[in-house]
N, C-alpha and C. Protein backbone atom coordinates (compact mmCIF):
# COMPACT_ATOMS: atom_id res chain seq x y z
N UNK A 1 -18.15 180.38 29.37
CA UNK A 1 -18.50 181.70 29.85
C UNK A 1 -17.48 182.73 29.38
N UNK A 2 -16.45 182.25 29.73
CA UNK A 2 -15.28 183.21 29.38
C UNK A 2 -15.09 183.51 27.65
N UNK A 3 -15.67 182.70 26.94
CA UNK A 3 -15.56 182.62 25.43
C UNK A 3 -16.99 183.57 24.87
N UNK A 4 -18.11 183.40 25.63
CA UNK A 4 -18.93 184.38 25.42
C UNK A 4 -18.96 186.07 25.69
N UNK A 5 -17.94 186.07 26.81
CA UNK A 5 -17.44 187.82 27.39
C UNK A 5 -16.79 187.83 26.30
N UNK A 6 -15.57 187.36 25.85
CA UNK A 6 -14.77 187.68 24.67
C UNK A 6 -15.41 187.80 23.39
N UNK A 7 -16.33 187.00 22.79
CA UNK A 7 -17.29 187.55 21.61
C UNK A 7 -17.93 188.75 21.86
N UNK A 8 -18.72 188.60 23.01
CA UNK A 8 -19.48 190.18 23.05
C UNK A 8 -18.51 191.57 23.08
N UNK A 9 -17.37 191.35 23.61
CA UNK A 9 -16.80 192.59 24.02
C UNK A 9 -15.92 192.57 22.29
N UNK A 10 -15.29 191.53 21.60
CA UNK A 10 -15.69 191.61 20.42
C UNK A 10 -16.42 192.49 19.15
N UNK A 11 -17.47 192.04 19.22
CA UNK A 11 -18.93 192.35 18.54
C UNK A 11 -19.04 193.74 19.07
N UNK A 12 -19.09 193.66 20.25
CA UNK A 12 -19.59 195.46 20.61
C UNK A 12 -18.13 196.49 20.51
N UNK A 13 -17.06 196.23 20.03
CA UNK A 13 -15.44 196.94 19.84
C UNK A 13 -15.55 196.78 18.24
N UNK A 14 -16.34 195.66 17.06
CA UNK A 14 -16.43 195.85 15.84
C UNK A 14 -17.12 197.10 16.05
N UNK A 15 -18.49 196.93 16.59
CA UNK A 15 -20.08 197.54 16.21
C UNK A 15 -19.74 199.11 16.71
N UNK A 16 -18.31 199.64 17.33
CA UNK A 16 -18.11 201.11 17.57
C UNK A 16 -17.24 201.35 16.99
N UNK A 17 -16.61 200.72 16.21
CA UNK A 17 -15.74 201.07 15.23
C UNK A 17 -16.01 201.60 14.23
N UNK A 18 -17.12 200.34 13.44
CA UNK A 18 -18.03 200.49 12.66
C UNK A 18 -18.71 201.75 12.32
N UNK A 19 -19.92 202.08 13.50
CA UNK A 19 -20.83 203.05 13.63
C UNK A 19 -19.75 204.48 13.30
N UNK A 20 -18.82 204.33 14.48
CA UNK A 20 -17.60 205.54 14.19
C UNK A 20 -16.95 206.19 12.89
N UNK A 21 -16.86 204.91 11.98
CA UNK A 21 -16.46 204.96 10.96
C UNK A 21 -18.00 205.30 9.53
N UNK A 22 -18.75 204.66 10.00
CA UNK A 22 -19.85 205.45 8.93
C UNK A 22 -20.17 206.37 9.32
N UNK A 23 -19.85 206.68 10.59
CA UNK A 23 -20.14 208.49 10.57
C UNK A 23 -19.05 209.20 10.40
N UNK A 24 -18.01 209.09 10.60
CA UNK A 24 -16.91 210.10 10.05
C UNK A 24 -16.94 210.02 8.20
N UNK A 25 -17.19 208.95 7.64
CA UNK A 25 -17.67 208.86 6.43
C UNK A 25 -18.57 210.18 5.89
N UNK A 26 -19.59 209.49 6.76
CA UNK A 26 -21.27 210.43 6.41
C UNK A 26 -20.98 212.03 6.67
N UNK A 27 -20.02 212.56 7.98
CA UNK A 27 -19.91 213.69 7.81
C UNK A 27 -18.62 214.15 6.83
N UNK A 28 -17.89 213.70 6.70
CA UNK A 28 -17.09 214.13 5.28
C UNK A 28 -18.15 214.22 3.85
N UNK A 29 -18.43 212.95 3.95
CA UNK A 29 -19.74 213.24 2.32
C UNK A 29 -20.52 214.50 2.86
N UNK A 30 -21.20 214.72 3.74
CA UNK A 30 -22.26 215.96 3.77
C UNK A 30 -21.33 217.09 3.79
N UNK A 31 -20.41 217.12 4.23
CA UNK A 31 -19.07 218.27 4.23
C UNK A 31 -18.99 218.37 2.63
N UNK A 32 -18.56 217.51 1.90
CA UNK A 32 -17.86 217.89 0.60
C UNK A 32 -19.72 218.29 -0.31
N UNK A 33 -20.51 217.63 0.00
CA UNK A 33 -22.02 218.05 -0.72
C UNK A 33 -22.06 219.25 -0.36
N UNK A 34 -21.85 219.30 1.09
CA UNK A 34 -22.39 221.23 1.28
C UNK A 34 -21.06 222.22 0.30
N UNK A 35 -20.01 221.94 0.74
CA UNK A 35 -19.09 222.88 -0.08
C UNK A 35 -19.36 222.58 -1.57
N UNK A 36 -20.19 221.34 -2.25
CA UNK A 36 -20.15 221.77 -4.06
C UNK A 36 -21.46 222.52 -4.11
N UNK A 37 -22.14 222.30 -3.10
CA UNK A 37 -23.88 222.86 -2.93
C UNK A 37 -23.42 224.38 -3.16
N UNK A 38 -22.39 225.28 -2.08
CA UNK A 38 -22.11 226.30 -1.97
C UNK A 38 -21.61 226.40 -3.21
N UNK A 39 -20.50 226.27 -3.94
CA UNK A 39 -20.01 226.74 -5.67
C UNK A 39 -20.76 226.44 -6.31
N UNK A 40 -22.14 225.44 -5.95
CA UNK A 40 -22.95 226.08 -7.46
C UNK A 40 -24.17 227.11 -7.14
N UNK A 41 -24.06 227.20 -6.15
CA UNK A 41 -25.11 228.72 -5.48
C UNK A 41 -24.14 230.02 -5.98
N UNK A 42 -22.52 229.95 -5.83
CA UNK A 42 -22.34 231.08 -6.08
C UNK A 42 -22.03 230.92 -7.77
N UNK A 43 -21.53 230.13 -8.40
CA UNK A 43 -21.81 230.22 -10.24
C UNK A 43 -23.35 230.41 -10.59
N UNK A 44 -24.17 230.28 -10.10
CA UNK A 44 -25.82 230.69 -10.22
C UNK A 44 -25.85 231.70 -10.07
N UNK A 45 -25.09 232.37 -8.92
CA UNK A 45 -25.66 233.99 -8.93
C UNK A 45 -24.25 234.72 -9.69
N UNK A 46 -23.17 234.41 -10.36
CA UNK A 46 -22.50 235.12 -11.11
C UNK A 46 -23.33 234.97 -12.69
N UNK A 47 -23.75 233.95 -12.60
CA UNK A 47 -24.13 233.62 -14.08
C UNK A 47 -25.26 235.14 -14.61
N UNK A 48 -26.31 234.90 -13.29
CA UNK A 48 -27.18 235.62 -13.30
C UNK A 48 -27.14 237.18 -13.41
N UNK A 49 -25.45 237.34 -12.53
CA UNK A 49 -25.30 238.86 -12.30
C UNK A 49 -24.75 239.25 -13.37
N UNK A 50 -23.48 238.70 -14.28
CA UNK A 50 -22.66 238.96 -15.42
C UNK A 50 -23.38 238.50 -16.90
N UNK A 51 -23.93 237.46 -17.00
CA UNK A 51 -23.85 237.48 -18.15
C UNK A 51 -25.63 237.65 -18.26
N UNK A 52 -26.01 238.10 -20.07
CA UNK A 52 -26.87 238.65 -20.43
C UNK A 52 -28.27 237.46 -21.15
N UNK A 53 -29.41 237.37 -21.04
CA UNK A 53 -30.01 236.56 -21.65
C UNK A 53 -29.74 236.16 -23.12
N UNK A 54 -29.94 235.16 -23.57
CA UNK A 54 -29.89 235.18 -25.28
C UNK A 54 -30.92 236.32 -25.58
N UNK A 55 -32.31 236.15 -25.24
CA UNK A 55 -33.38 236.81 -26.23
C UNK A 55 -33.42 238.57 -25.79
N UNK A 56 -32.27 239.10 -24.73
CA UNK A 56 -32.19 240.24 -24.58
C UNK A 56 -30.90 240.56 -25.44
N UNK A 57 -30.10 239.67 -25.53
CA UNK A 57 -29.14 240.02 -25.96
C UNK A 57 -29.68 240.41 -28.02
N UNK A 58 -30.41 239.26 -28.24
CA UNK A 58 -31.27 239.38 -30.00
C UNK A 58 -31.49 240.90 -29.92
N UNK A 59 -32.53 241.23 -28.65
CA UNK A 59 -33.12 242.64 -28.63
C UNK A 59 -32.50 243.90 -28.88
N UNK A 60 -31.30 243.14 -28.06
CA UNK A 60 -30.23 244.83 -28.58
C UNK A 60 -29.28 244.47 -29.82
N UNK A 61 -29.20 243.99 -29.98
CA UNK A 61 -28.76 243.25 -31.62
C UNK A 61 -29.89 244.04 -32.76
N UNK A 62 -31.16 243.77 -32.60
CA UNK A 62 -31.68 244.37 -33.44
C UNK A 62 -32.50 245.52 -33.69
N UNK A 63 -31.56 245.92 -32.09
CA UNK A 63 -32.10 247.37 -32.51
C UNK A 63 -31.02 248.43 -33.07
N UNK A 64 -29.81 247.81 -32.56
CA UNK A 64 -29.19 248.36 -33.80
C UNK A 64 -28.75 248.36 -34.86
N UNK A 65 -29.23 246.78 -35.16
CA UNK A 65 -28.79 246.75 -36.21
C UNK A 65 -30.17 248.05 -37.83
N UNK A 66 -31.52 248.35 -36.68
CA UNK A 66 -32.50 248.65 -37.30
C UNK A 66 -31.59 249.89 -37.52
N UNK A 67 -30.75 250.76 -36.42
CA UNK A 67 -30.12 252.29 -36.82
C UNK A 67 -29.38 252.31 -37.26
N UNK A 68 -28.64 251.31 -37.55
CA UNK A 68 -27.58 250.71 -38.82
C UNK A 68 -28.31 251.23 -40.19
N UNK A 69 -29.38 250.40 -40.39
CA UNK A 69 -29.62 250.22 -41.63
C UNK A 69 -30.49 251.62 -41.73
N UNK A 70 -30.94 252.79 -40.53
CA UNK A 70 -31.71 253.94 -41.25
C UNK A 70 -30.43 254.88 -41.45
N UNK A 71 -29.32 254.63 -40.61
CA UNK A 71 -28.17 255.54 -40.89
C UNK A 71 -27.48 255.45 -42.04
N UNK A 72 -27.29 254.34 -42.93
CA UNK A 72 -27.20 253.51 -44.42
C UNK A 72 -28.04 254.38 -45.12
N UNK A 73 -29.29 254.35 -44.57
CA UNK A 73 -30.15 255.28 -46.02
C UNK A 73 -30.09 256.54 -45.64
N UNK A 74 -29.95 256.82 -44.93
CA UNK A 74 -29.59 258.73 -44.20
C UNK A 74 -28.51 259.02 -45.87
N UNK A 75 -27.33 257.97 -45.40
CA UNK A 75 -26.24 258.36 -46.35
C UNK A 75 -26.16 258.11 -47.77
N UNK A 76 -26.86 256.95 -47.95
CA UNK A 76 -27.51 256.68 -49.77
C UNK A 76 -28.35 257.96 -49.92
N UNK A 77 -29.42 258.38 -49.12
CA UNK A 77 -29.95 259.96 -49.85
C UNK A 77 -29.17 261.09 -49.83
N UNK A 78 -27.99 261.18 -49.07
CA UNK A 78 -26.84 261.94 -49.22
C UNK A 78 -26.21 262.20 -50.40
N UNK A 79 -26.11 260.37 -50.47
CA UNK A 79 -25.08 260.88 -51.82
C UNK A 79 -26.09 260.66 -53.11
N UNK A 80 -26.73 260.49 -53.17
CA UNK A 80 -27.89 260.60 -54.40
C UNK A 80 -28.32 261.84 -54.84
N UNK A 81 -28.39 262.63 -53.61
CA UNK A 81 -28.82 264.16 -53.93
C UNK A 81 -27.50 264.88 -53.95
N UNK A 82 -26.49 264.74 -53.85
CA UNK A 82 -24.56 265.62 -53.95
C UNK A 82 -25.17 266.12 -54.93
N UNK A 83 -24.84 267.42 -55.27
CA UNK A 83 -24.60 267.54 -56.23
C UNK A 83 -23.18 267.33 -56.94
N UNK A 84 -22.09 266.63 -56.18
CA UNK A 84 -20.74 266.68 -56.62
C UNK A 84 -20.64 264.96 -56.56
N UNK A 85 -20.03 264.60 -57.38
CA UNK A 85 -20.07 263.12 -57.23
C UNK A 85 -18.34 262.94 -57.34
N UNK A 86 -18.22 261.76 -56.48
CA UNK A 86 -16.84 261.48 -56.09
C UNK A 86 -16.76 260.31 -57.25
């Protein structure tokens, strides 16, 4: 009798140790998931706020590069018509 109180009280002093211990576990892991959850919510919205698309970024690339090249011929008919040549 006395050897069966001592297993159970045993078994049930593992089994709250135990339980105790996979939950202080489980809430540290959901602790450290929520805080990387939070830094990549806020690098998502810096990404979004600072930096510029590729295919917007092409867009303004070629639009100036288009007033580049009419300001180029602005100045080739410049100097084609001088009458003073350097």
């Amino acid at each position: 009798m006395f050897f069966l109180v001592a297993v159970t009280e045993l078994v049930v002093s593992v089994s709250v140790a135990v339980c105790t211990g996979l939950g202080w576990i489980t809430s540290k892991t959901y602790h450290r998931i929520n805080e990387l959850d939070n830094r990549l919510d806020a690098a998502e919205l810096r990404m979004a706020t600072e930096y510029v698309a590729k295919k917007d970024l092409t867009d303004a690339v070629d639009r100036v590069e288009a007033h580049m090249i009419r300001i180029e011929n602005k100045l080739d008919k410049i100097v084609i018509t001088s009458p003073h040549r350097y």
